[in-house]
C-alpha atoms as a PDB file:
ATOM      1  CA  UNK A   1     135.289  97.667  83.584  1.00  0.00           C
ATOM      2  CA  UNK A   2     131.764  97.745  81.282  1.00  0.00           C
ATOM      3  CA  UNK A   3     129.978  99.224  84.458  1.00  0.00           C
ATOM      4  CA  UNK A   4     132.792 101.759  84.664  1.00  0.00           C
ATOM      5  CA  UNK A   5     132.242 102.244  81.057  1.00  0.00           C
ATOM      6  CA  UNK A   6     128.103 102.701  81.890  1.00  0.00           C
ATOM      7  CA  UNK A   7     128.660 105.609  84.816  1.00  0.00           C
ATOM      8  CA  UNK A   8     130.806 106.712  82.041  1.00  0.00           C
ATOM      9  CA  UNK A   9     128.103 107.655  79.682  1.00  0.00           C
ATOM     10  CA  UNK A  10     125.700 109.003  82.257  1.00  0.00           C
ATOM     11  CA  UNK A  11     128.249 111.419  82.323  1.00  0.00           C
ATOM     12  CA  UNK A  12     128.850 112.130  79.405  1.00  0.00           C
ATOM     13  CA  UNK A  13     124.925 112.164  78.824  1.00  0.00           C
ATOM     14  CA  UNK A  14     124.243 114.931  81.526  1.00  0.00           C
ATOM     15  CA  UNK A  15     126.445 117.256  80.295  1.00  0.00           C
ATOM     16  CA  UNK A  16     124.538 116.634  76.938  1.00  0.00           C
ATOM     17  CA  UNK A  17     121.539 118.025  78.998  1.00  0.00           C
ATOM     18  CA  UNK A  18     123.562 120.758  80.055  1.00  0.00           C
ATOM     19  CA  UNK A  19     124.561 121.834  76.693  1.00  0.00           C
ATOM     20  CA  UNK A  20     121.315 121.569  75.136  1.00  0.00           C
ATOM     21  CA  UNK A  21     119.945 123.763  77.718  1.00  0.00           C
ATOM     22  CA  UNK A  22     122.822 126.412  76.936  1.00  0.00           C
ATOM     23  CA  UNK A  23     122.160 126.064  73.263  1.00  0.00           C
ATOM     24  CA  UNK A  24     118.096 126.635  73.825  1.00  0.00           C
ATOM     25  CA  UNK A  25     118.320 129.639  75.585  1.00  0.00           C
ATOM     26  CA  UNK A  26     120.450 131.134  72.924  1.00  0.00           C
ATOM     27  CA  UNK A  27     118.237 130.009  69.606  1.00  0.00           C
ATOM     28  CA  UNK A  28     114.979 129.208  71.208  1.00  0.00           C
ATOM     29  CA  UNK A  29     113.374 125.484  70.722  1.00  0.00           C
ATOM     30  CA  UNK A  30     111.430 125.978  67.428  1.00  0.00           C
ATOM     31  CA  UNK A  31     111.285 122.734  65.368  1.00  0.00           C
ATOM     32  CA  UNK A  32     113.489 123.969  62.481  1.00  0.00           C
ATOM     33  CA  UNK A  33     115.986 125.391  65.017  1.00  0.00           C
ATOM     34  CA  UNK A  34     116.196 121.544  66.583  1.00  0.00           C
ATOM     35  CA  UNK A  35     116.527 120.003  62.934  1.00  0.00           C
ATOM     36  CA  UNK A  36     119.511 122.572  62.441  1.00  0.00           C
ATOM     37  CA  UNK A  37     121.156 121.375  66.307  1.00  0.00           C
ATOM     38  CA  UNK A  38     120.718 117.501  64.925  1.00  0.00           C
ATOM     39  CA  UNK A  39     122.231 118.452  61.735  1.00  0.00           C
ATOM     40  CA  UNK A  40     125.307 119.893  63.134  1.00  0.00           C
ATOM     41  CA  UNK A  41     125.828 117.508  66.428  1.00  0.00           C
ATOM     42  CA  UNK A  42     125.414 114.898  63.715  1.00  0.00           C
ATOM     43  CA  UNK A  43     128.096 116.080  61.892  1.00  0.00           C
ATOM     44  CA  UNK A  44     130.072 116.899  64.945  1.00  0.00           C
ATOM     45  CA  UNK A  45     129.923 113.352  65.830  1.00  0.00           C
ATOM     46  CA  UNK A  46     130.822 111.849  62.690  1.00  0.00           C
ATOM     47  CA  UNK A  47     133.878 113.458  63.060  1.00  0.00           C
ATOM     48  CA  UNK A  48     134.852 111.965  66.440  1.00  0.00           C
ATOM     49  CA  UNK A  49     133.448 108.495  65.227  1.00  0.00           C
ATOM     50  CA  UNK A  50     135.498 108.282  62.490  1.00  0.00           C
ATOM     51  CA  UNK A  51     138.543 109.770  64.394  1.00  0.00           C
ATOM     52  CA  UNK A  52     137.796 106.553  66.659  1.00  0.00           C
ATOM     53  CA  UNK A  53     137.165 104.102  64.230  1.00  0.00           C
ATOM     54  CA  UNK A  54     140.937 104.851  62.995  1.00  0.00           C
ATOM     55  CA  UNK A  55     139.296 106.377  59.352  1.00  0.00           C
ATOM     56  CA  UNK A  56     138.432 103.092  58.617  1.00  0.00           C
ATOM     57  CA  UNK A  57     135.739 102.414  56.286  1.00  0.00           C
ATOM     58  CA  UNK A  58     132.695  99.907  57.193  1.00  0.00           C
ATOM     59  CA  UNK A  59     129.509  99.193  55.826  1.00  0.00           C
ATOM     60  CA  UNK A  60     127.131  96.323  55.516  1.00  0.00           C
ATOM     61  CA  UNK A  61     123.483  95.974  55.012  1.00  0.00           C
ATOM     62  CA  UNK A  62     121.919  95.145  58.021  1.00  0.00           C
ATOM     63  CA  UNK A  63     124.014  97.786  59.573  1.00  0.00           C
ATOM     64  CA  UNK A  64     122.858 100.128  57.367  1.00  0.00           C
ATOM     65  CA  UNK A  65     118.920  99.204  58.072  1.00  0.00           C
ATOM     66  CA  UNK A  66     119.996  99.289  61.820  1.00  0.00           C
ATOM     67  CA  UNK A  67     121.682 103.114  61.441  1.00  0.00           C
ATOM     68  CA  UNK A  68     118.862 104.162  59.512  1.00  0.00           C
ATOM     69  CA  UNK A  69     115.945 103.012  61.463  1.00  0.00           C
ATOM     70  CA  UNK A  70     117.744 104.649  64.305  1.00  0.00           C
ATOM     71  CA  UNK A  71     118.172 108.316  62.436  1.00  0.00           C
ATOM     72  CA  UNK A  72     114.678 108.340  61.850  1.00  0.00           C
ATOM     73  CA  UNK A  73     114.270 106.841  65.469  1.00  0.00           C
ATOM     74  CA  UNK A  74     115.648 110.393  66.596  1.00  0.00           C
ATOM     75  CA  UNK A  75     113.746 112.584  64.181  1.00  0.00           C
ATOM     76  CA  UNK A  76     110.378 111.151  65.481  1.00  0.00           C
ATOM     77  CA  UNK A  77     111.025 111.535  69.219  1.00  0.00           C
ATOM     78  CA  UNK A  78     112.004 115.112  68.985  1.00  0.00           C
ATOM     79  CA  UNK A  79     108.811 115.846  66.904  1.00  0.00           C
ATOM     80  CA  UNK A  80     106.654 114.081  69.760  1.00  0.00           C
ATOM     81  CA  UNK A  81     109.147 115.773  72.167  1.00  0.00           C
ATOM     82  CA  UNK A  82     108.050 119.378  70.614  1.00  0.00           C
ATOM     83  CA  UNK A  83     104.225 118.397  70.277  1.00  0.00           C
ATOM     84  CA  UNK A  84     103.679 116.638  73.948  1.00  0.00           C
ATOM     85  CA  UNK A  85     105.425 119.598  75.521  1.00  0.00           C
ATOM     86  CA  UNK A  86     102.911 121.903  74.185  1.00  0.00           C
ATOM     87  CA  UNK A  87     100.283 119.936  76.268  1.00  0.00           C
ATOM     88  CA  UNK A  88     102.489 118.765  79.473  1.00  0.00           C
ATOM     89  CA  UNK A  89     104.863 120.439  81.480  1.00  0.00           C
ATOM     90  CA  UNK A  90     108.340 119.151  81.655  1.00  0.00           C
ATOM     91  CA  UNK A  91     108.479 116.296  84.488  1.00  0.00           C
ATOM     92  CA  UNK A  92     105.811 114.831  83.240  1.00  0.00           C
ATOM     93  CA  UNK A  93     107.219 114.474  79.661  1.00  0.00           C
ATOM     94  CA  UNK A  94     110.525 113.511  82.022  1.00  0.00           C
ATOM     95  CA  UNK A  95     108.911 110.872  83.518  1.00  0.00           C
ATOM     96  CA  UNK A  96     107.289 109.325  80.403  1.00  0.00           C
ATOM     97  CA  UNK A  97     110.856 109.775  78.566  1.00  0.00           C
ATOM     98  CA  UNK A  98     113.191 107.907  80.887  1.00  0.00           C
ATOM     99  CA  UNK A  99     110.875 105.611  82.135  1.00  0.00           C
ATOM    100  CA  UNK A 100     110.353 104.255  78.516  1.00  0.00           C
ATOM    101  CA  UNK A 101     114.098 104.403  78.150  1.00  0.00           C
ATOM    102  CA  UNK A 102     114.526 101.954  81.075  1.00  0.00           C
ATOM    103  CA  UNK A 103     111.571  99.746  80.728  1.00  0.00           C
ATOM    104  CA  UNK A 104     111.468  98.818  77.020  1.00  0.00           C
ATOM    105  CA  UNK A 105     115.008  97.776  76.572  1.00  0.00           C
ATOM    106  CA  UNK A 106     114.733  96.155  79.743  1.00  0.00           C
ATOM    107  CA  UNK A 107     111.552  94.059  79.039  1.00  0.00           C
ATOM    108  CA  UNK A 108     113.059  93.278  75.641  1.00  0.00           C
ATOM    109  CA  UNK A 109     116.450  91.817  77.513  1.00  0.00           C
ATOM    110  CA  UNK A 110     114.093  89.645  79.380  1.00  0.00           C
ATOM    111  CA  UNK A 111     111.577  88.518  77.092  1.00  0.00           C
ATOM    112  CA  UNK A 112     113.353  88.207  73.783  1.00  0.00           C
ATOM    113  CA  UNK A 113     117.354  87.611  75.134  1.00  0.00           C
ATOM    114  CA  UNK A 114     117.314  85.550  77.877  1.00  0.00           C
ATOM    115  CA  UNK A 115     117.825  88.126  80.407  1.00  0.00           C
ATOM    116  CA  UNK A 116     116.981  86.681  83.849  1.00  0.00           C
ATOM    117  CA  UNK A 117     114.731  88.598  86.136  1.00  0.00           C
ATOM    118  CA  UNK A 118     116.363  88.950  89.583  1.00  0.00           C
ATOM    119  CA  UNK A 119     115.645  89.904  92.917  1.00  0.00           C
ATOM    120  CA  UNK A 120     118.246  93.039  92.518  1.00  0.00           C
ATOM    121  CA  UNK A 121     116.540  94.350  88.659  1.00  0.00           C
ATOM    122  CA  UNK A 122     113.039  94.214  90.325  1.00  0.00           C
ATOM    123  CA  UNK A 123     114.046  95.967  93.307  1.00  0.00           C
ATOM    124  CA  UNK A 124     116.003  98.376  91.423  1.00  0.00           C
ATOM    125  CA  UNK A 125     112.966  98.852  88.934  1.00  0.00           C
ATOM    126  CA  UNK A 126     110.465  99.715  91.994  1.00  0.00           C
ATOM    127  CA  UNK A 127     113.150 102.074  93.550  1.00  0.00           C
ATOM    128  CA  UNK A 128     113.592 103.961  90.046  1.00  0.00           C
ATOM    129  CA  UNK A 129     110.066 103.761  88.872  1.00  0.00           C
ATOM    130  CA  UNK A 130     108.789 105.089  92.615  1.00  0.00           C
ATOM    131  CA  UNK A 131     111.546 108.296  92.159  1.00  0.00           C
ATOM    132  CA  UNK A 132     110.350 109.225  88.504  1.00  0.00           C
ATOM    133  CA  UNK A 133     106.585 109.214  89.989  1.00  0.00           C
ATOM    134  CA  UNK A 134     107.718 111.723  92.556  1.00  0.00           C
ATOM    135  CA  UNK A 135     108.480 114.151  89.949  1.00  0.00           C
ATOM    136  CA  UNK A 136     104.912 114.577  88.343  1.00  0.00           C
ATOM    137  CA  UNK A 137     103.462 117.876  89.541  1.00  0.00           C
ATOM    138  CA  UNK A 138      99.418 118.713  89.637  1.00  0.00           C
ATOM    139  CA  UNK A 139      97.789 120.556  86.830  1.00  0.00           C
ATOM    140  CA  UNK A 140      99.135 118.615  83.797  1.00  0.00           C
ATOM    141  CA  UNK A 141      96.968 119.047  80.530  1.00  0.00           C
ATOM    142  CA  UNK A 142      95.622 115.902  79.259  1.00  0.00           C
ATOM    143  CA  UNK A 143      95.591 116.499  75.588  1.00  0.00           C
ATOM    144  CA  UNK A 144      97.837 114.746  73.467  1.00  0.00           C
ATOM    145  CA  UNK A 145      98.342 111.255  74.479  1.00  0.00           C
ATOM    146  CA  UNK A 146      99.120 109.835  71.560  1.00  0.00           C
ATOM    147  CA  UNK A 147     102.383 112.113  72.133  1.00  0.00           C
ATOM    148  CA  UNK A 148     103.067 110.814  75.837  1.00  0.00           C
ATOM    149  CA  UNK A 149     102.884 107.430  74.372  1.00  0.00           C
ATOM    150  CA  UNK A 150     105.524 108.506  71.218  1.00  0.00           C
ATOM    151  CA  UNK A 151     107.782 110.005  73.813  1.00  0.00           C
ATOM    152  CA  UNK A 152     107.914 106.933  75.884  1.00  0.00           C
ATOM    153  CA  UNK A 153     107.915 104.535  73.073  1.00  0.00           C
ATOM    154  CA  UNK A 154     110.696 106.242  70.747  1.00  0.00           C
ATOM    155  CA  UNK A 155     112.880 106.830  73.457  1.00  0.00           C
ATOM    156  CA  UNK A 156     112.642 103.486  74.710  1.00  0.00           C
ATOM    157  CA  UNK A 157     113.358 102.332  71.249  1.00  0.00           C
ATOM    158  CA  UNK A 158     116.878 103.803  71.005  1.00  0.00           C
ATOM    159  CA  UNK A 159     117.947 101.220  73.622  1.00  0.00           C
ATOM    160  CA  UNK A 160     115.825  98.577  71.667  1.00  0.00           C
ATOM    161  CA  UNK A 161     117.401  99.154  68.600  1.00  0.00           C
ATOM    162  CA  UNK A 162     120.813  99.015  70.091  1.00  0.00           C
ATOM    163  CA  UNK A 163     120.377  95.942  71.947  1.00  0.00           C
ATOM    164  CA  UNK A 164     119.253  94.512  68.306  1.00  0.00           C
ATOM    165  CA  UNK A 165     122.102  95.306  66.550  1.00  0.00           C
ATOM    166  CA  UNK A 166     124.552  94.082  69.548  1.00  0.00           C
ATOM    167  CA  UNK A 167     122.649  90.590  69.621  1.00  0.00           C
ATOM    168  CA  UNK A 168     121.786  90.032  66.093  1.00  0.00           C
ATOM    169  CA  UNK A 169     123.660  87.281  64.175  1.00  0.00           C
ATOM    170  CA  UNK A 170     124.123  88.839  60.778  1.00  0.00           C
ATOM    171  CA  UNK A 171     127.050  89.909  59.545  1.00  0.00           C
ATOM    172  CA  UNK A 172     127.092  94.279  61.067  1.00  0.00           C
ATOM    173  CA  UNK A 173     130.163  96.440  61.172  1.00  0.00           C
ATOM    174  CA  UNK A 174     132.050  97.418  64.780  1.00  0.00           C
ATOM    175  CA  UNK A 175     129.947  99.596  67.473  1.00  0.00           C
ATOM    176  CA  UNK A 176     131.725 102.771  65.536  1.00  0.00           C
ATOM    177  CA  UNK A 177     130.522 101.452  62.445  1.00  0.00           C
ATOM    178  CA  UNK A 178     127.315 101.443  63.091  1.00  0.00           C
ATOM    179  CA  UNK A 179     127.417 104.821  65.227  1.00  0.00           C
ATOM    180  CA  UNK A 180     129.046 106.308  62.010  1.00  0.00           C
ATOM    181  CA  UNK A 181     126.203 105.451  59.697  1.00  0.00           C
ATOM    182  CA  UNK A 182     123.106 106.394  61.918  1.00  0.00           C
ATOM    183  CA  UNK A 183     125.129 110.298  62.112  1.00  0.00           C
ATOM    184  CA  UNK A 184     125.711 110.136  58.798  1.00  0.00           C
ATOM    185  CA  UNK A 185     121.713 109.091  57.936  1.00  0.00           C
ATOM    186  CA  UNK A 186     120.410 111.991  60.787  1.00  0.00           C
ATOM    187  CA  UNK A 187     123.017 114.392  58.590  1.00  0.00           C
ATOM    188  CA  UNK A 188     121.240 113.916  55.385  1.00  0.00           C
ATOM    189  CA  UNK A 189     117.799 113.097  56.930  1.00  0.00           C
ATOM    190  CA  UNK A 190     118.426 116.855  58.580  1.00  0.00           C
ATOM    191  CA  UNK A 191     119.832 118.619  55.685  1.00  0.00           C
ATOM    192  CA  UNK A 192     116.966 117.293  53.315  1.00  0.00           C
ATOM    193  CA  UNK A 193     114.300 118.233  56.125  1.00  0.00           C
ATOM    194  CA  UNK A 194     116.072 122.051  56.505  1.00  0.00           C
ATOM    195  CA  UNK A 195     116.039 122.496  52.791  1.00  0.00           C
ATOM    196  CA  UNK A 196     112.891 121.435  51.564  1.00  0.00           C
ATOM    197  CA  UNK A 197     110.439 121.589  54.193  1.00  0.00           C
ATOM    198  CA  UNK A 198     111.476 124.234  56.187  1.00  0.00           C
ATOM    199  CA  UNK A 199     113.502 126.513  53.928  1.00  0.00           C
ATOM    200  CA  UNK A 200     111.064 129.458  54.229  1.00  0.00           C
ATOM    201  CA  UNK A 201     110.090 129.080  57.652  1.00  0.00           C
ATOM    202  CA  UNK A 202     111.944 131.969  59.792  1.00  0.00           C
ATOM    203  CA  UNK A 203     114.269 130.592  62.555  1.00  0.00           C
ATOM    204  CA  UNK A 204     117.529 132.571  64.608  1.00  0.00           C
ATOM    205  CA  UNK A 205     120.631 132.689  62.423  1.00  0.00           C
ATOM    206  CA  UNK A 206     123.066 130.342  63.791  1.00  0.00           C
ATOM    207  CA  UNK A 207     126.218 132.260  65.755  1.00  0.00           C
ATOM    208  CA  UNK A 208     129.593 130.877  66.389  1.00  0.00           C
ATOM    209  CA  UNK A 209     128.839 130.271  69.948  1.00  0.00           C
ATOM    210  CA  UNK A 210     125.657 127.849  69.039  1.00  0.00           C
ATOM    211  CA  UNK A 211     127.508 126.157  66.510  1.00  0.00           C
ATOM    212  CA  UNK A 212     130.311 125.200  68.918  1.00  0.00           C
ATOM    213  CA  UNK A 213     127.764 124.001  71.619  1.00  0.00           C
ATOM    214  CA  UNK A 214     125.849 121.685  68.789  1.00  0.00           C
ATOM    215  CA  UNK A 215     129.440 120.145  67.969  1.00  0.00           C
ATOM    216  CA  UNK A 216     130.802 119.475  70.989  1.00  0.00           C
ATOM    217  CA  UNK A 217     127.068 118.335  71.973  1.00  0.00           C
ATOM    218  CA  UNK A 218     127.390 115.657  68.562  1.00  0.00           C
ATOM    219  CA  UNK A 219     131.316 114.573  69.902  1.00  0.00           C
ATOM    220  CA  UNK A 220     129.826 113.626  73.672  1.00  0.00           C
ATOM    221  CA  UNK A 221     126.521 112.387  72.599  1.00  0.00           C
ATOM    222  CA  UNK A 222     128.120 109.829  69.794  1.00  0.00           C
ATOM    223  CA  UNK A 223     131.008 108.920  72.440  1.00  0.00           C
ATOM    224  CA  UNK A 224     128.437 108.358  74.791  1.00  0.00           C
ATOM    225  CA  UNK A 225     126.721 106.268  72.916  1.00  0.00           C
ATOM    226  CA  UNK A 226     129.277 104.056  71.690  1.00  0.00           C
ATOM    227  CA  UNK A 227     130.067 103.734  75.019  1.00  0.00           C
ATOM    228  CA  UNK A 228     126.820 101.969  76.011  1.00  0.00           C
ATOM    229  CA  UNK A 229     126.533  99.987  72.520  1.00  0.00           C
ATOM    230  CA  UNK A 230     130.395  98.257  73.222  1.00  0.00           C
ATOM    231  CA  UNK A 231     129.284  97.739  76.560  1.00  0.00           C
ATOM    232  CA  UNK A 232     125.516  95.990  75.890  1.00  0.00           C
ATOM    233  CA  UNK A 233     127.799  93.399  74.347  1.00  0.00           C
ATOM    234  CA  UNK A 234     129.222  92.429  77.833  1.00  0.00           C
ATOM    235  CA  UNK A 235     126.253  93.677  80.074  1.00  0.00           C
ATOM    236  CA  UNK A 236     122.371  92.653  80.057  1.00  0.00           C
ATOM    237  CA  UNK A 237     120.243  95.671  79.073  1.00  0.00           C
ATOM    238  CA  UNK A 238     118.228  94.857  82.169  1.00  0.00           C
ATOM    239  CA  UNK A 239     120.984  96.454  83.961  1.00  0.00           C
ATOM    240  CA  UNK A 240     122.310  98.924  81.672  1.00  0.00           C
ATOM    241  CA  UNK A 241     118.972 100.626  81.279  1.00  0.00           C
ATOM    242  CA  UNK A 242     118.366 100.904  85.080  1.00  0.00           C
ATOM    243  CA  UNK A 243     121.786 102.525  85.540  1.00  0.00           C
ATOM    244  CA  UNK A 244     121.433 105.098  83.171  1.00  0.00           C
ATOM    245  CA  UNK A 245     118.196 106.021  84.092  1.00  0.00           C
ATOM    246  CA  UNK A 246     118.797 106.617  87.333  1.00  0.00           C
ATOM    247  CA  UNK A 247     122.539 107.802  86.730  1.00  0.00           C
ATOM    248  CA  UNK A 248     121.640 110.404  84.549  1.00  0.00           C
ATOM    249  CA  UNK A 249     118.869 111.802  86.924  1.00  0.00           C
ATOM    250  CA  UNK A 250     121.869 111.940  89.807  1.00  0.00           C
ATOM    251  CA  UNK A 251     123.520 113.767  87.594  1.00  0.00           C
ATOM    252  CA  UNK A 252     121.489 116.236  85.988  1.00  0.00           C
ATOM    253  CA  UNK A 253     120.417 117.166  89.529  1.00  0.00           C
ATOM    254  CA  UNK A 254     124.100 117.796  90.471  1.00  0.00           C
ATOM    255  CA  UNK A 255     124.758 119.812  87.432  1.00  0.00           C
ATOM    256  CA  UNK A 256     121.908 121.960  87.944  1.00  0.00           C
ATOM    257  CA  UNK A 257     123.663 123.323  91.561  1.00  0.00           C
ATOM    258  CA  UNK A 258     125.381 125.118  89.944  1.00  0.00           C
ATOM    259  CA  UNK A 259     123.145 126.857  88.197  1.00  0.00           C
ATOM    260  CA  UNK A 260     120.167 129.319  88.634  1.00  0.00           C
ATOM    261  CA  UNK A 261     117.434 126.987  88.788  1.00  0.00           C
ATOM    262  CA  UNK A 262     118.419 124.573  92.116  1.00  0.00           C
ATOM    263  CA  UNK A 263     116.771 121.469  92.790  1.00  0.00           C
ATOM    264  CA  UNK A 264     113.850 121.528  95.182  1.00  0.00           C
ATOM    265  CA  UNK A 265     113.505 119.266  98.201  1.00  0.00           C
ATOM    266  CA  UNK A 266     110.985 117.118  96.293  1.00  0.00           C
ATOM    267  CA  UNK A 267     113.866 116.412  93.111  1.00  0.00           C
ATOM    268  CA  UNK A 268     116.229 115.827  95.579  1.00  0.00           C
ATOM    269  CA  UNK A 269     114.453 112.966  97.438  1.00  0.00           C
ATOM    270  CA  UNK A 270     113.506 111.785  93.824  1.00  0.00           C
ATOM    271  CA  UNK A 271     116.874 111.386  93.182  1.00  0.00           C
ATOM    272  CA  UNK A 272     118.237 109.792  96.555  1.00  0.00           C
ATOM    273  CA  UNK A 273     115.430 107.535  96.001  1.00  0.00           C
ATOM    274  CA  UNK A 274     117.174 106.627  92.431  1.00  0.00           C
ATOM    275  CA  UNK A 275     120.515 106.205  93.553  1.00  0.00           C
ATOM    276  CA  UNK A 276     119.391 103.733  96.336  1.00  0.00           C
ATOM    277  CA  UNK A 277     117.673 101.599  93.670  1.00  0.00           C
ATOM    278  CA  UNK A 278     121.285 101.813  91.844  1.00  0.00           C
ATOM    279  CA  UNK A 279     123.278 100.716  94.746  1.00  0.00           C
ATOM    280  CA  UNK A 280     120.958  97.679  95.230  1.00  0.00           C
ATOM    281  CA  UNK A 281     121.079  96.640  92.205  1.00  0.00           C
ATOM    282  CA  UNK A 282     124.803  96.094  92.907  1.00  0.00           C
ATOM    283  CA  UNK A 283     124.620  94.995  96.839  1.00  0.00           C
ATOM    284  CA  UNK A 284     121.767  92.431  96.276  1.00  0.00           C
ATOM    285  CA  UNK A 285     123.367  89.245  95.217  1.00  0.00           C
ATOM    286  CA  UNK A 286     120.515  87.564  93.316  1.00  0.00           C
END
């Protein structure tokens, strides 16, 4: 059922692409512009979290520190996000993104939880790792690097920080909970950013249509990711990580048939070569 729950997610996830994609092409990708999207998926999200969570009111300390350290989490990836990509072109700021959103949580499973390193993870790590490498194109700029590692590092850290909180033994609110207080943190975080240190800087008034897309991108994203929280409690991250990875590549390739930009031959071999890694990490029995 929690591996149903995973492919889930990915989902849920790729559609996130999807609508971010939509939502940049009608406001641009300035910084304030992406502080204003966080602000109102955040806000979009709390909504469906509390919806979920039955209106019931949690809150303790260490979930708090968890929710918080996770807000500002986000806010420091999509700075490195906007910086790195002024030096890089996209795959290779793809590659260093999801491969430091499978590796970390996954080395941090094994090292610090327990988490047994079997024949199926490290085949499955050497499948997804050899289709990310496919996707890095000649003639990337080489400034920045303090940025690649941010990007890789942050990202990763999302997973961390959720494997923490799952695993931790002090006393933390329910998945919701603790979903509920890192929107509500990236809410104020966002409105305090927008109206003090970029109040005067110009930026695309928002329209109805962009406002939508940033909600209903806040709903999926924080049902997404109480998805994979609820189900790190019942599956090692050294798994979880790998599926996603890989799941979400699958499926952002998909989604993008149907648009203008298709896949070329080299993405799609990239991602064949991903969802072979996924279905041995099923089929291999140790």
């Amino acid at each position: 059922m929690y591996y149903g729950l995973i492919i889930l997610s990915v989902i849920m996830l790729s559609s996130c692409f999807a609508l971010n994609d939509v939502h940049r092409k009608i406001q641009g990708s300035s910084i304030k512009v992406s502080i204003r999207y966080s602000a109102i998926s955040s806000l979009g999200g709390l909504v469906a979290l509390i919806v979920l969570n039955g209106f019931k009111p949690e809150f303790t300390f260490f979930t708090f520190i968890m929710a918080l350290l996770t807000a500002i989490n986000g806010f420091a990836f999509t700075f490195c996000t906007f910086r790195a990509l002024g030096n890089i072109n996209l795959s290779l700021y793809s590659l260093f993104s999801m491969l430091g959103g499978m590796a970390l949580p996954s080395v941090v499973g094994l090292v610090f939880y327990g988490e047994k390193l079997t024949l199926a993870k490290a085949v499955c790590y050497i499948f997804i790792i050899t289709s990310l490498l496919l996707t890095v194109q000649k003639g990337e700029k080489k400034k920045g690097t303090l940025f690649y590692i941010g990007i890789f590092t942050l990202n990763g850290m999302s997973g961390v920080l959720n494997k923490i909180f799952t695993a931790a033994p002090f006393k933390k609110t329910s998945a919701a909970g603790y979903l509920i207080l890192a929107a509500i943190s990236t809410f104020v975080i966002a409105i305090i950013l927008l109206l003090v240190f970029f109040r005067k800087i110009e930026a695309p008034k928002p329209t109805p249509l962009s406002i939508t897309i940033s909600s209903v991108n806040g709903i999926v994203n924080k049902l997404a990711n109480f998805v994979l929280v609820l189900a790190l409690a019942h599956v090692d991250a050294s798994v979880q990580y790998p599926m996603v990875t890989g799941g979400v590549m699958i499926m952002s390739t998909i989604i993008c048939f149907f648009g203008k930009n298709k896949p070329s031959k080299k993405e799609i071999l990239s991602v064949f070569i991903a969802f072979i890694g996924l279905l041995l990490l099923f089929l291999i029995p140790v």
